[in-house]
N, C-alpha and C. Protein backbone atom coordinates (compact mmCIF):
# COMPACT_ATOMS: atom_id res chain seq x y z
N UNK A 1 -26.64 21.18 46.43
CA UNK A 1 -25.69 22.10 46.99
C UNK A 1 -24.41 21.34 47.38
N UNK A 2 -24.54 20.33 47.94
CA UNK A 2 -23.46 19.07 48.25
C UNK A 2 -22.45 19.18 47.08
N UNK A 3 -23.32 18.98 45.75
CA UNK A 3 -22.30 18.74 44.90
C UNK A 3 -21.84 20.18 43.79
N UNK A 4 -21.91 21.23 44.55
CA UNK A 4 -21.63 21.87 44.08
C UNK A 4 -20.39 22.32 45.11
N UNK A 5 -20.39 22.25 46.25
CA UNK A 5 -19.19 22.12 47.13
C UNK A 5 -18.61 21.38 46.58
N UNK A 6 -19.22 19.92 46.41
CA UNK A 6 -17.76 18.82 46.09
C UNK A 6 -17.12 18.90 44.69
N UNK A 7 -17.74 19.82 43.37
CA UNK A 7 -17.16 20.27 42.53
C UNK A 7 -16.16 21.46 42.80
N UNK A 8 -16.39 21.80 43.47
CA UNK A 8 -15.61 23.66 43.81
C UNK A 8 -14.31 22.45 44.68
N UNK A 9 -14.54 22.40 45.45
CA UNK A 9 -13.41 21.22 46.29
C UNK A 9 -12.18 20.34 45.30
N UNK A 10 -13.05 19.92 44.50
CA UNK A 10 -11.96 19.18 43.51
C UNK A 10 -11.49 20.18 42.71
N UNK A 11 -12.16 21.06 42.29
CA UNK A 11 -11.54 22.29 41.06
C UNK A 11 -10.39 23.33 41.90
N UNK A 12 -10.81 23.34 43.45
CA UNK A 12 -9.49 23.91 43.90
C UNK A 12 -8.58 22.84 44.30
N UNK A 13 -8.51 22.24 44.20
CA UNK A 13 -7.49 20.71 44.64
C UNK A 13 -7.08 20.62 43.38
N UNK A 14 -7.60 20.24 42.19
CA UNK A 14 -7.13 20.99 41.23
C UNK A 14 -6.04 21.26 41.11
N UNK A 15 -6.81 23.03 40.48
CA UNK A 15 -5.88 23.89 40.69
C UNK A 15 -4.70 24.12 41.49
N UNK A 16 -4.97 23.28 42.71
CA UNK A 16 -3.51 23.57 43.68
C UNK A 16 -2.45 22.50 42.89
N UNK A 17 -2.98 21.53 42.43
CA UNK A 17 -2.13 20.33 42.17
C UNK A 17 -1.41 20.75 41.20
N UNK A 18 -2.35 21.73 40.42
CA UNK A 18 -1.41 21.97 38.71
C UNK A 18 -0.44 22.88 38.97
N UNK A 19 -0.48 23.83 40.30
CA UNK A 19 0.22 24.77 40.55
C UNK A 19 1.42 24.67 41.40
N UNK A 20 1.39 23.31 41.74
CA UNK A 20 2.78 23.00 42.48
C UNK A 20 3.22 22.09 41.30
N UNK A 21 2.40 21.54 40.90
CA UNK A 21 3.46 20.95 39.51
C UNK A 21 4.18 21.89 38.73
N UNK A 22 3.52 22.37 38.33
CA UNK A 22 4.31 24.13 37.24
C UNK A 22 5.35 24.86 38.53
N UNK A 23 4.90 24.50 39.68
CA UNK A 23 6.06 25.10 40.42
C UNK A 23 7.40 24.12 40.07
N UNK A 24 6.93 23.01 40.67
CA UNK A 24 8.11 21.93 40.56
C UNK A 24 8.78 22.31 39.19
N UNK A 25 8.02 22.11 38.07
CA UNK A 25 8.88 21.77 36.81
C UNK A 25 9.43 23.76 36.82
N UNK A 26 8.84 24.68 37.52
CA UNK A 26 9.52 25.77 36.90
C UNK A 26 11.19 26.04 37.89
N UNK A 27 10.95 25.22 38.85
CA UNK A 27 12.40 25.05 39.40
C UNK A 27 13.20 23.94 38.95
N UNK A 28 12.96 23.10 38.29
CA UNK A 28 14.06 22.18 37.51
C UNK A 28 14.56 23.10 36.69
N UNK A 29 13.71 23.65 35.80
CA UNK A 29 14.24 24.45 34.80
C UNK A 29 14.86 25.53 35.44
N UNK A 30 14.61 26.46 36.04
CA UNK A 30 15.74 26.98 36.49
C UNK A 30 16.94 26.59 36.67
N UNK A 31 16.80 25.35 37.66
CA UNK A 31 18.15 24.63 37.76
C UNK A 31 19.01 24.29 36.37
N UNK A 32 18.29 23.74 35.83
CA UNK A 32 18.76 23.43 34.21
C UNK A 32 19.58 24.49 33.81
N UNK A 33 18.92 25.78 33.71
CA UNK A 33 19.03 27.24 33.29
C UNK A 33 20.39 27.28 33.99
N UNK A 34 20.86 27.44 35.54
CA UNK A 34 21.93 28.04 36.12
C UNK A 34 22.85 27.00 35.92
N UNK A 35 22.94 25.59 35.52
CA UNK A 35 23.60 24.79 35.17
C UNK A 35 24.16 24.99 33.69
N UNK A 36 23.35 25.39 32.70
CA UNK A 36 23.77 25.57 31.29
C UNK A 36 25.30 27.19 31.43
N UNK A 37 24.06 27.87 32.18
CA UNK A 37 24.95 29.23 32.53
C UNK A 37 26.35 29.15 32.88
N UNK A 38 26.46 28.24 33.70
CA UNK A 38 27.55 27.87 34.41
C UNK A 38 28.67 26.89 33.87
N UNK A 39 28.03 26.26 32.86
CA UNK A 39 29.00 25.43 31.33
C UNK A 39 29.04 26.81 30.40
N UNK A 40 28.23 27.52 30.14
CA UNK A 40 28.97 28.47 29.19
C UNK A 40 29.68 29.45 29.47
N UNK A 41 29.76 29.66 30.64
CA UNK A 41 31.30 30.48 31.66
C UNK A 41 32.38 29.81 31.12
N UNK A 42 32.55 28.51 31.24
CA UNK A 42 33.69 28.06 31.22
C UNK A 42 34.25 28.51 29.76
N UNK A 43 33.61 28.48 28.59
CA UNK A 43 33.90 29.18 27.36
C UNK A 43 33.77 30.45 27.04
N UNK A 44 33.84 31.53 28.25
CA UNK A 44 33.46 33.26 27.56
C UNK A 44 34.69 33.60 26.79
N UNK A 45 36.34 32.71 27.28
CA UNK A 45 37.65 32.97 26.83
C UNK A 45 37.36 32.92 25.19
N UNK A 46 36.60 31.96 25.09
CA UNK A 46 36.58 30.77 23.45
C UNK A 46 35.87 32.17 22.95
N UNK A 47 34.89 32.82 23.47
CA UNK A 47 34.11 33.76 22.72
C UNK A 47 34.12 35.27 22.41
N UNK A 48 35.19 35.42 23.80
CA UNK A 48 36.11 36.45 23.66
C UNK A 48 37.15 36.87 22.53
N UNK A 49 37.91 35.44 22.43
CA UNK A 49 38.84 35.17 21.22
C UNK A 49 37.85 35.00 19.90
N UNK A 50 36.94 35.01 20.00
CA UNK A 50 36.52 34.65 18.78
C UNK A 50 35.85 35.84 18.21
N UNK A 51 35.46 37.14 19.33
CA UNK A 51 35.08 38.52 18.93
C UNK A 51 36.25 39.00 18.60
N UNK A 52 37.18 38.70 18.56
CA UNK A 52 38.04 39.53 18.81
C UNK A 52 39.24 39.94 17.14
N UNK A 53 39.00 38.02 17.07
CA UNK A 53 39.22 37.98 15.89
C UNK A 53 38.46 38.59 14.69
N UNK A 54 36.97 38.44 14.95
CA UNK A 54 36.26 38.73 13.92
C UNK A 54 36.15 40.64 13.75
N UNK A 55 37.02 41.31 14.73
CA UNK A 55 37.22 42.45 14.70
C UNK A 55 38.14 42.53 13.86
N UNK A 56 39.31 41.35 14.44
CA UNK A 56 40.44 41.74 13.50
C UNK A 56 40.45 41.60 11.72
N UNK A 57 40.16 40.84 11.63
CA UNK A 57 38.70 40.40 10.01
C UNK A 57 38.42 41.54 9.28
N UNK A 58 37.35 42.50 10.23
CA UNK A 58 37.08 43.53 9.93
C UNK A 58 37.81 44.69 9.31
N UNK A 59 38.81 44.79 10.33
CA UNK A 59 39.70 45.54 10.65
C UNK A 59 40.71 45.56 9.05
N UNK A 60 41.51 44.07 9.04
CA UNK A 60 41.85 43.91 7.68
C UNK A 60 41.35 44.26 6.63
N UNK A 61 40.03 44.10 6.21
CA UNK A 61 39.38 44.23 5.05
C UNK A 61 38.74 45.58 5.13
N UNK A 62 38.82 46.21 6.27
CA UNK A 62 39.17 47.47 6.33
C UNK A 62 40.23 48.72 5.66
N UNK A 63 41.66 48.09 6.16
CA UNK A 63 42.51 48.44 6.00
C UNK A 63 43.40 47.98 4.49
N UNK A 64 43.09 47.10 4.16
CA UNK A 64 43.14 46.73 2.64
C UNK A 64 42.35 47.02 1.70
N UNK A 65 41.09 47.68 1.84
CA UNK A 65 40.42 47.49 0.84
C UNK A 65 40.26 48.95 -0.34
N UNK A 66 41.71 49.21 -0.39
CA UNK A 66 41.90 50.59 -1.30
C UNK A 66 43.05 49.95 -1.76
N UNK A 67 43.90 48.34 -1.44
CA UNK A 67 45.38 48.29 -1.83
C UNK A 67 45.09 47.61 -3.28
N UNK A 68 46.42 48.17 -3.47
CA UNK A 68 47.12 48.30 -4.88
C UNK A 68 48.24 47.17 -5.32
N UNK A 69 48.24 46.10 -5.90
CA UNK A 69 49.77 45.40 -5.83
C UNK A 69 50.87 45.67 -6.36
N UNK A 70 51.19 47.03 -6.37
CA UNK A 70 52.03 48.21 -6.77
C UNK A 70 52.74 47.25 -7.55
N UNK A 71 53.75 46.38 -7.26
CA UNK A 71 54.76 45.72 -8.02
C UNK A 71 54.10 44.86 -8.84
N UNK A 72 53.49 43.88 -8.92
CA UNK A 72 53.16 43.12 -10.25
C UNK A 72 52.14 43.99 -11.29
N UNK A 73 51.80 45.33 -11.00
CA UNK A 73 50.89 45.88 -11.27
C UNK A 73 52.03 47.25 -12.22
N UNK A 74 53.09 47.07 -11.72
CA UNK A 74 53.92 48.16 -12.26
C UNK A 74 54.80 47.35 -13.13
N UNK A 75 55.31 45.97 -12.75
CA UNK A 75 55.78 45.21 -14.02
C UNK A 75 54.96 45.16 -14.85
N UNK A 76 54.03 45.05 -15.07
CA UNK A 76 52.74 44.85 -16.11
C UNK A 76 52.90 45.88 -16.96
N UNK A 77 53.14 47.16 -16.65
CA UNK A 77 52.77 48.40 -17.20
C UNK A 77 54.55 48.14 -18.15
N UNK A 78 55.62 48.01 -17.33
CA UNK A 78 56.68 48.02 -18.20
C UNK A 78 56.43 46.43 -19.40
N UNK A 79 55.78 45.77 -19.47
CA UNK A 79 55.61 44.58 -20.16
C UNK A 79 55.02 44.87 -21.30
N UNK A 80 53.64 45.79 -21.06
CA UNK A 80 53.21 46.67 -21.87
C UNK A 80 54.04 47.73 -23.02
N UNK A 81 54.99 48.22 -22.70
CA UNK A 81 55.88 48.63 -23.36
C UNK A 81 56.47 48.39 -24.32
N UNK A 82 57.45 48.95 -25.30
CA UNK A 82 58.26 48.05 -26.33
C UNK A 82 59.22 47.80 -25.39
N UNK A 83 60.17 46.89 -25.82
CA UNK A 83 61.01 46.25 -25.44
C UNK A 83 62.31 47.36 -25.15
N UNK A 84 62.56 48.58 -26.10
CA UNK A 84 63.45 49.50 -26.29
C UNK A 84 63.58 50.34 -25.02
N UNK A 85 61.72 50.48 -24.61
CA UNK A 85 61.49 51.43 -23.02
C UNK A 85 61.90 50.86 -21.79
N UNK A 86 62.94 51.69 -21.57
CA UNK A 86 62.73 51.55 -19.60
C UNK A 86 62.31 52.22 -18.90
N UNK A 87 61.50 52.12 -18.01
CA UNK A 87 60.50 52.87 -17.24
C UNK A 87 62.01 53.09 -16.25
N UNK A 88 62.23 54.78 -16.01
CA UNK A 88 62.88 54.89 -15.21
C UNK A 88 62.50 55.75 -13.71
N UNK A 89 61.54 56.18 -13.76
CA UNK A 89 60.97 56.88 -12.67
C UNK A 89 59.11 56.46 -12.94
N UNK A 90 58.91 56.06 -11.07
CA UNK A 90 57.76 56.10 -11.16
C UNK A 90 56.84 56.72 -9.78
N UNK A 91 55.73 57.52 -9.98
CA UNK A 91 55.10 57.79 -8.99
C UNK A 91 53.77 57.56 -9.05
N UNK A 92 53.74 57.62 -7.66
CA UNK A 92 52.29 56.63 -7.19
C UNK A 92 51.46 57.33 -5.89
N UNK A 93 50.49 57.94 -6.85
CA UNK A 93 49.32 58.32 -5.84
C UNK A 93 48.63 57.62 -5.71
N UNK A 94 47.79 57.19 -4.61
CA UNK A 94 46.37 56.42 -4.62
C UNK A 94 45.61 56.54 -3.25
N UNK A 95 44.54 55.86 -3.13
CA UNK A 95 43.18 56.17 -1.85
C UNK A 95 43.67 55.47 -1.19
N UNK A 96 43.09 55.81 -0.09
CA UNK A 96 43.21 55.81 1.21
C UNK A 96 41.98 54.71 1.78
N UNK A 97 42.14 53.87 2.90
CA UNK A 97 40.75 53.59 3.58
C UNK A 97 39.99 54.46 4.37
N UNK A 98 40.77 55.53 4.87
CA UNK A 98 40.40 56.39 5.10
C UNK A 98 39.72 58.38 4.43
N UNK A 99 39.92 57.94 3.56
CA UNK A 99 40.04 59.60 2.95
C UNK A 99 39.38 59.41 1.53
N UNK A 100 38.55 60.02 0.86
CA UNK A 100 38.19 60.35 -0.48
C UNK A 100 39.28 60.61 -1.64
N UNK A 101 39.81 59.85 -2.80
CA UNK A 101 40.37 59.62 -3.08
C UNK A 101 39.98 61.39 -4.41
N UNK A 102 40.98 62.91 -4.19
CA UNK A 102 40.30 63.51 -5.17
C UNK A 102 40.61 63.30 -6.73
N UNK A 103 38.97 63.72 -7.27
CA UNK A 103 39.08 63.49 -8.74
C UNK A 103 39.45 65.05 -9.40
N UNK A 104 39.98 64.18 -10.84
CA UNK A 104 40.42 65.46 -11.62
C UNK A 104 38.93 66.90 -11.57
N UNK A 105 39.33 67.68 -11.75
CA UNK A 105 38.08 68.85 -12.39
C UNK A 105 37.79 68.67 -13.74
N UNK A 106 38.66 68.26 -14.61
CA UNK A 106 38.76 68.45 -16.07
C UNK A 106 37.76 66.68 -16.48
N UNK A 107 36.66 67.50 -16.92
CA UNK A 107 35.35 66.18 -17.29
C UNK A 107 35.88 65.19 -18.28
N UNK A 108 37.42 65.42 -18.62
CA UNK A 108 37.63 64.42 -19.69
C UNK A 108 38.20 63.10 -18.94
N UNK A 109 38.69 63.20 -17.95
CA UNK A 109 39.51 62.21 -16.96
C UNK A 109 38.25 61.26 -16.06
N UNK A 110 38.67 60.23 -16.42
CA UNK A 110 37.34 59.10 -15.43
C UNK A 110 37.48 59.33 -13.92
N UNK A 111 36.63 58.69 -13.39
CA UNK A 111 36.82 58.75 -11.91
C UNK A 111 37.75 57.76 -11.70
N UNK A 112 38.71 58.15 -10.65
CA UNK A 112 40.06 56.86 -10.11
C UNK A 112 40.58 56.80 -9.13
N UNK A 113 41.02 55.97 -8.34
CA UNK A 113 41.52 55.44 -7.25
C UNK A 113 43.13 55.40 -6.97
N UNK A 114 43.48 55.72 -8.13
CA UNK A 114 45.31 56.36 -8.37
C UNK A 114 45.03 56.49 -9.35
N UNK A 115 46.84 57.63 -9.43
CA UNK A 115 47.49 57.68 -10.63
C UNK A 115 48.72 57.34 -10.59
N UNK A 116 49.26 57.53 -11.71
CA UNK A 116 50.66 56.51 -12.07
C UNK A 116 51.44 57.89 -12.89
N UNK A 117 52.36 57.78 -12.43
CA UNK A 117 52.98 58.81 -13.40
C UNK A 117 54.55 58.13 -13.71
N UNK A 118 54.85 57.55 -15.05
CA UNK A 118 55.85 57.21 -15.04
C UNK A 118 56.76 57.75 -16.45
N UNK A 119 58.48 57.85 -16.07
CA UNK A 119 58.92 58.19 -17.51
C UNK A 119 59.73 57.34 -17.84
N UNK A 120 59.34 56.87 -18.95
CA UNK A 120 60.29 56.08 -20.14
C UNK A 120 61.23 56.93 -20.47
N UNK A 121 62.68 55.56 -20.76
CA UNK A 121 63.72 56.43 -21.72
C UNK A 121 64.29 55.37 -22.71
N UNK A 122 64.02 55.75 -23.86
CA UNK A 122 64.14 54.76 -25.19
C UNK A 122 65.58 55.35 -25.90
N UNK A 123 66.32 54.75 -26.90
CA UNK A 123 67.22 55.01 -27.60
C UNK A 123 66.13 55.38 -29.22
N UNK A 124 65.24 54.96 -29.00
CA UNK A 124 64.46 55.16 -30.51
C UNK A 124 63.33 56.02 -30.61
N UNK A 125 62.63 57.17 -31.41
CA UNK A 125 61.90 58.35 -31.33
C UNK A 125 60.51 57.17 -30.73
N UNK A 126 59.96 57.59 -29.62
CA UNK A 126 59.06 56.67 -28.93
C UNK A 126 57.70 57.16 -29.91
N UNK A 127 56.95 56.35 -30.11
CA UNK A 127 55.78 56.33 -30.39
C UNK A 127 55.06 56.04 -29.48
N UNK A 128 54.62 57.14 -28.78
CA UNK A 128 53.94 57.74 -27.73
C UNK A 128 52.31 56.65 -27.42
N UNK A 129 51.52 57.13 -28.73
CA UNK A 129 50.12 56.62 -29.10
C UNK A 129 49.95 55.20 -29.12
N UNK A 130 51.14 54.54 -29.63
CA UNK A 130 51.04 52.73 -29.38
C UNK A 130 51.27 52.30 -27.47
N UNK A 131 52.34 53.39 -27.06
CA UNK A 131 52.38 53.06 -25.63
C UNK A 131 51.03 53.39 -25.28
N UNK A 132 50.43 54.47 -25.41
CA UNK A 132 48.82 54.69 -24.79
C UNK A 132 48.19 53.45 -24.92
N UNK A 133 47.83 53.30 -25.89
CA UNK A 133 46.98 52.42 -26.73
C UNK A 133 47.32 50.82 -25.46
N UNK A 134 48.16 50.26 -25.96
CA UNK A 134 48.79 49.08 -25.09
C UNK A 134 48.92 49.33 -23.52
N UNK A 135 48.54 50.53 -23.20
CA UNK A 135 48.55 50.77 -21.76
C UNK A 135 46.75 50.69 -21.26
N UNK A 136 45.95 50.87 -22.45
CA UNK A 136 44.72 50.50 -22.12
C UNK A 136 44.02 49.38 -21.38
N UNK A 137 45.34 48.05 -22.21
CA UNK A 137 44.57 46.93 -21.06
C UNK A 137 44.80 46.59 -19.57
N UNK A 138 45.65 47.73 -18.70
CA UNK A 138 45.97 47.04 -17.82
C UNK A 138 44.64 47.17 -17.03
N UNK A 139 44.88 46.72 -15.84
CA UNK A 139 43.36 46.36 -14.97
C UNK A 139 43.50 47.97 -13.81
N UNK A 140 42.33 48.34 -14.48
CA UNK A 140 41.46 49.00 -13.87
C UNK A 140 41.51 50.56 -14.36
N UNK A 141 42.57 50.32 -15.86
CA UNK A 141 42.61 51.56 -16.26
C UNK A 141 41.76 52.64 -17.23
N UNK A 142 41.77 53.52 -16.30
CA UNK A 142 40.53 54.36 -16.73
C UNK A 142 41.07 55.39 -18.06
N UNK A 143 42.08 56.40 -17.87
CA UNK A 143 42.34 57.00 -18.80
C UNK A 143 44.43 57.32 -18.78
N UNK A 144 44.55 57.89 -19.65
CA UNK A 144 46.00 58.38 -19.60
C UNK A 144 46.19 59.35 -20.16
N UNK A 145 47.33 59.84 -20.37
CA UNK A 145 47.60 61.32 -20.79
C UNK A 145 49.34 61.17 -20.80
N UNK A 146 49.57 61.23 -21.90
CA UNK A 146 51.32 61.84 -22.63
C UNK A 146 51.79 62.72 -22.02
N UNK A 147 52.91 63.14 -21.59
CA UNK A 147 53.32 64.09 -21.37
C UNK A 147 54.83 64.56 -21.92
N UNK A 148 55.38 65.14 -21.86
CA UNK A 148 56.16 65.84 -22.50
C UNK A 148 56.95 64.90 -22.98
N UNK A 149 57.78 65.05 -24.02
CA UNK A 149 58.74 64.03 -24.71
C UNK A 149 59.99 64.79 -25.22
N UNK A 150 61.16 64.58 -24.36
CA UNK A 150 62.20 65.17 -24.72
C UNK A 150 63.46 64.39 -25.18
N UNK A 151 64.57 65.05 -25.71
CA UNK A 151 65.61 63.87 -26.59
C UNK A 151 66.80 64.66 -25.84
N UNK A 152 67.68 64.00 -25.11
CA UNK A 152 68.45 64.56 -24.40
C UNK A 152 70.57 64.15 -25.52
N UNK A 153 70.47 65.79 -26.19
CA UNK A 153 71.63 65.49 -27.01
C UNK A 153 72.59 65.06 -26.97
N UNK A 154 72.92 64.69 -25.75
CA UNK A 154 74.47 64.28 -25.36
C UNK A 154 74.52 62.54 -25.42
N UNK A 155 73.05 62.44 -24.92
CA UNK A 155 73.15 60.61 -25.07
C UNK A 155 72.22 59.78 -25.93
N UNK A 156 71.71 60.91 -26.98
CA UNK A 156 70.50 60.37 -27.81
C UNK A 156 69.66 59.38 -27.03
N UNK A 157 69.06 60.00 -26.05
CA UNK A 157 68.26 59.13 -25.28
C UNK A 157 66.84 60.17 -25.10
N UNK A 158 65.71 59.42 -25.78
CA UNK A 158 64.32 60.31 -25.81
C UNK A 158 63.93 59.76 -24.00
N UNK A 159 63.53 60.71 -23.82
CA UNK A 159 62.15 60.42 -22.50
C UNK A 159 61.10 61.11 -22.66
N UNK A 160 60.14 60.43 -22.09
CA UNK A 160 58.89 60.55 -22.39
C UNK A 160 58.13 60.32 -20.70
N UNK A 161 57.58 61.30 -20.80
CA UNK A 161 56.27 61.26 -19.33
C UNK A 161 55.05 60.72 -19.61
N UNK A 162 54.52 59.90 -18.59
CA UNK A 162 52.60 59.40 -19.15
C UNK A 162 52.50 59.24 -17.53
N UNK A 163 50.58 59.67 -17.87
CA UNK A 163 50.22 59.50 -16.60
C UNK A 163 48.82 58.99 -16.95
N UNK A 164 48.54 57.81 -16.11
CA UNK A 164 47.61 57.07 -15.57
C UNK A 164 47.05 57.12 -14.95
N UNK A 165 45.42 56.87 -14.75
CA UNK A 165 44.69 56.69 -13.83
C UNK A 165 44.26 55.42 -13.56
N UNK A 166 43.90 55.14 -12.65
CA UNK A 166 43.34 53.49 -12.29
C UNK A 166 42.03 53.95 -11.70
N UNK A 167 40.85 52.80 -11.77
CA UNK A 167 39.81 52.62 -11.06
C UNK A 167 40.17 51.15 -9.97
N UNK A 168 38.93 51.18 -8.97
CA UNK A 168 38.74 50.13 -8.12
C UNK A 168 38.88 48.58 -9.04
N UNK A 169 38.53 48.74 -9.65
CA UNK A 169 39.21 47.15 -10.46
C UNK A 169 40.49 46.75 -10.39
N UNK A 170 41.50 47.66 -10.36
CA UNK A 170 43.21 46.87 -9.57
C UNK A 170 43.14 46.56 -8.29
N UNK A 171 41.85 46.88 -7.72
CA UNK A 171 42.24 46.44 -5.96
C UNK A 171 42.71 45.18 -5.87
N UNK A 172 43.47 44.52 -4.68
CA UNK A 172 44.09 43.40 -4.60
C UNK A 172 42.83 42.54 -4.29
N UNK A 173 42.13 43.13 -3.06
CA UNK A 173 41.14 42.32 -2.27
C UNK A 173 41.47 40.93 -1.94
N UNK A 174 42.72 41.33 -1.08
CA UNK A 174 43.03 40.14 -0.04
C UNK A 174 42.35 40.06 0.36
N UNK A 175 41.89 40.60 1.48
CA UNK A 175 40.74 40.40 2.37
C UNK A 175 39.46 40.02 2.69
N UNK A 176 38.55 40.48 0.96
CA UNK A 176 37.37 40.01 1.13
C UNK A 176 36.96 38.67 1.59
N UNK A 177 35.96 38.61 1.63
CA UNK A 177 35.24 37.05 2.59
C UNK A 177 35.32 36.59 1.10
N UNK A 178 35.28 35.04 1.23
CA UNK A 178 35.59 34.51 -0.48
C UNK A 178 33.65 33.87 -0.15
N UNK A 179 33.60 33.68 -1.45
CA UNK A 179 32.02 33.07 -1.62
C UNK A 179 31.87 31.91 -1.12
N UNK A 180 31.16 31.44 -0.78
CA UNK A 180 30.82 30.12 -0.28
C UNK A 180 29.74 29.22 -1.07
């Protein structure tokens, strides 16, 4: 019986010993804990600025990610041309980052992200079908369509209407994240 007291005696002596140790070490660590806390205060500015930016990130590639590089994208189209055409009027629909960009009804027209509507004026009877044709490669173009072709008598000067559609393949995509 002796030594069943003096086992129970040491097993709670023990136990008390392991339990102020785990006390001890669970208040260093705390301390540790309100010490780390208290170095990463000093940087919430660093992390603040750094959400803030990565909004702005967002935000950009947000707000870019329907753009168009209208001008090297519209020299292209006059390059395309014969040499005789000057593109003298041009208009420019296109999507939005915000808004659904609408498609034609008529099932012959691709789906697109603009259109282009521009008129040439040549001194020479335009051959309409080679401008189509050579207007095929620009980037992202989906379909086109001729439009009226008139010869104005006073200055023998033909004009000619065409209209373009573009898909998401002209996007600029400044913005995207680049690969890593």
């Amino acid at each position: 019986m002796l030594a069943t007291v003096i086992v129970m005696v040491v097993a709670v002596g023990g136990g008390f010993a392991l339990n102020v140790a785990a006390q001890a070490k669970l208040l260093v660590t705390q301390g540790q804990t309100a010490t780390i806390l208290a170095q990463q205060q000093k940087f919430m500015d660093v992390r603040t600025v750094q959400n803030e930016v990565a909004t702005a990130q967002a935000a950009q590639q947000v707000g870019a990610s329907t753009e168009i590089d209208w001008s090297p994208y519209l020299a292209e189209v006059q390059a395309k041309l014969p040499a005789s055409v000057s593109v003298t009027t041009v208009n420019v629909d296109s999507s939005s980052p915000l808004a659904i960009y609408a498609q034609s009804s008529d099932p012959t027209q691709g789906p697109r992200v603009a259109t282009v509507v521009f008129t040439g004026e040549t001194a020479v009877l335009p051959d309409v079908p080679s401008w189509m044709r050579s207007l095929q490669t620009l980037p992202g173009y989906v379909d086109g369509v001729a439009g009226m072709i008139s010869l104005d008598q006073s200055t023998n000067i033909y004009t000619a209407t065409v209209t373009i559609h573009v898909d998401e393949r002209a996007f600029a995509k400044r913005f995207e994240p680049k690969e890593k």
